[in-house]
Protein backbone atom coordinates (compact mmCIF):
# COMPACT_ATOMS: atom_id res chain seq x y z
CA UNK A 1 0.00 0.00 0.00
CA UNK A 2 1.21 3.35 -1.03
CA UNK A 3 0.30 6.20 1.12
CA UNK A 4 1.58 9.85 1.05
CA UNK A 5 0.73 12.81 3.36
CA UNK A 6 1.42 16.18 2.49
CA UNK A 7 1.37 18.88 5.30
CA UNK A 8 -1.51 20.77 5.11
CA UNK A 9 -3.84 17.63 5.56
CA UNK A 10 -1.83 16.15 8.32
CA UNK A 11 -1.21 19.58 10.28
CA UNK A 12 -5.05 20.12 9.78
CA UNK A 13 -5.64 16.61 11.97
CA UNK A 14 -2.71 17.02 14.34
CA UNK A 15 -4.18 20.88 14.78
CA UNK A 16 -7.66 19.15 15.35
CA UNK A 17 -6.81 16.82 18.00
CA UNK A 18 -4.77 19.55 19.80
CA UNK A 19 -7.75 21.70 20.07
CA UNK A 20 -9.77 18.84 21.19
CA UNK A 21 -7.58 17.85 23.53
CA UNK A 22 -6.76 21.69 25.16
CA UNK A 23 -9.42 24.04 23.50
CA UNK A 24 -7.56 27.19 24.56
CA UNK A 25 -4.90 26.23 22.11
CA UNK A 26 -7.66 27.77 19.34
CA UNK A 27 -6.65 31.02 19.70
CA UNK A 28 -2.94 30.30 18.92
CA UNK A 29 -3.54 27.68 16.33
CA UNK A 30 -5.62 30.18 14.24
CA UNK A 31 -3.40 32.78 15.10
CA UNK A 32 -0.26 31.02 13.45
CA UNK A 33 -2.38 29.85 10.66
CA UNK A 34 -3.43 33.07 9.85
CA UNK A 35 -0.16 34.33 9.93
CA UNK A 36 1.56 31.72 7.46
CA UNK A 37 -1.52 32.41 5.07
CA UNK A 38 -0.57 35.86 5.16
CA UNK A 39 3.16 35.55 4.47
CA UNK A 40 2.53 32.97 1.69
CA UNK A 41 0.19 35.40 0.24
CA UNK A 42 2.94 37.79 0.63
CA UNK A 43 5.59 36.50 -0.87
CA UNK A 44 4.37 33.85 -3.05
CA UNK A 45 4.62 29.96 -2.58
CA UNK A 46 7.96 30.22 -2.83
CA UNK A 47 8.50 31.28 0.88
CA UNK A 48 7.82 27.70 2.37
């Protein structure tokens, strides 16, 4: 069986199970998403 992850999908779960596991993490989780969204956006793919 062949099976390949890329990162967005599997920081999307670990993220999830995080915020399941200590909901106050919400605020920081978004926060740093929002952040990396904004620099990609920024500077182009080509950043990460």
């Amino acid at each position: 069986m062949n099976l390949h992850l890329t990162l967005g999908p599997l920081m999307a779960l670990i993220a999830g199970i995080l915020i399941l596991v200590m909901p106050r993490l919400l605020n920081f989780i978004v926060a740093i998403y929002l952040i990396i969204i904004g620099l990609v956006g920024l500077f182009g793919s080509h950043l990460l």
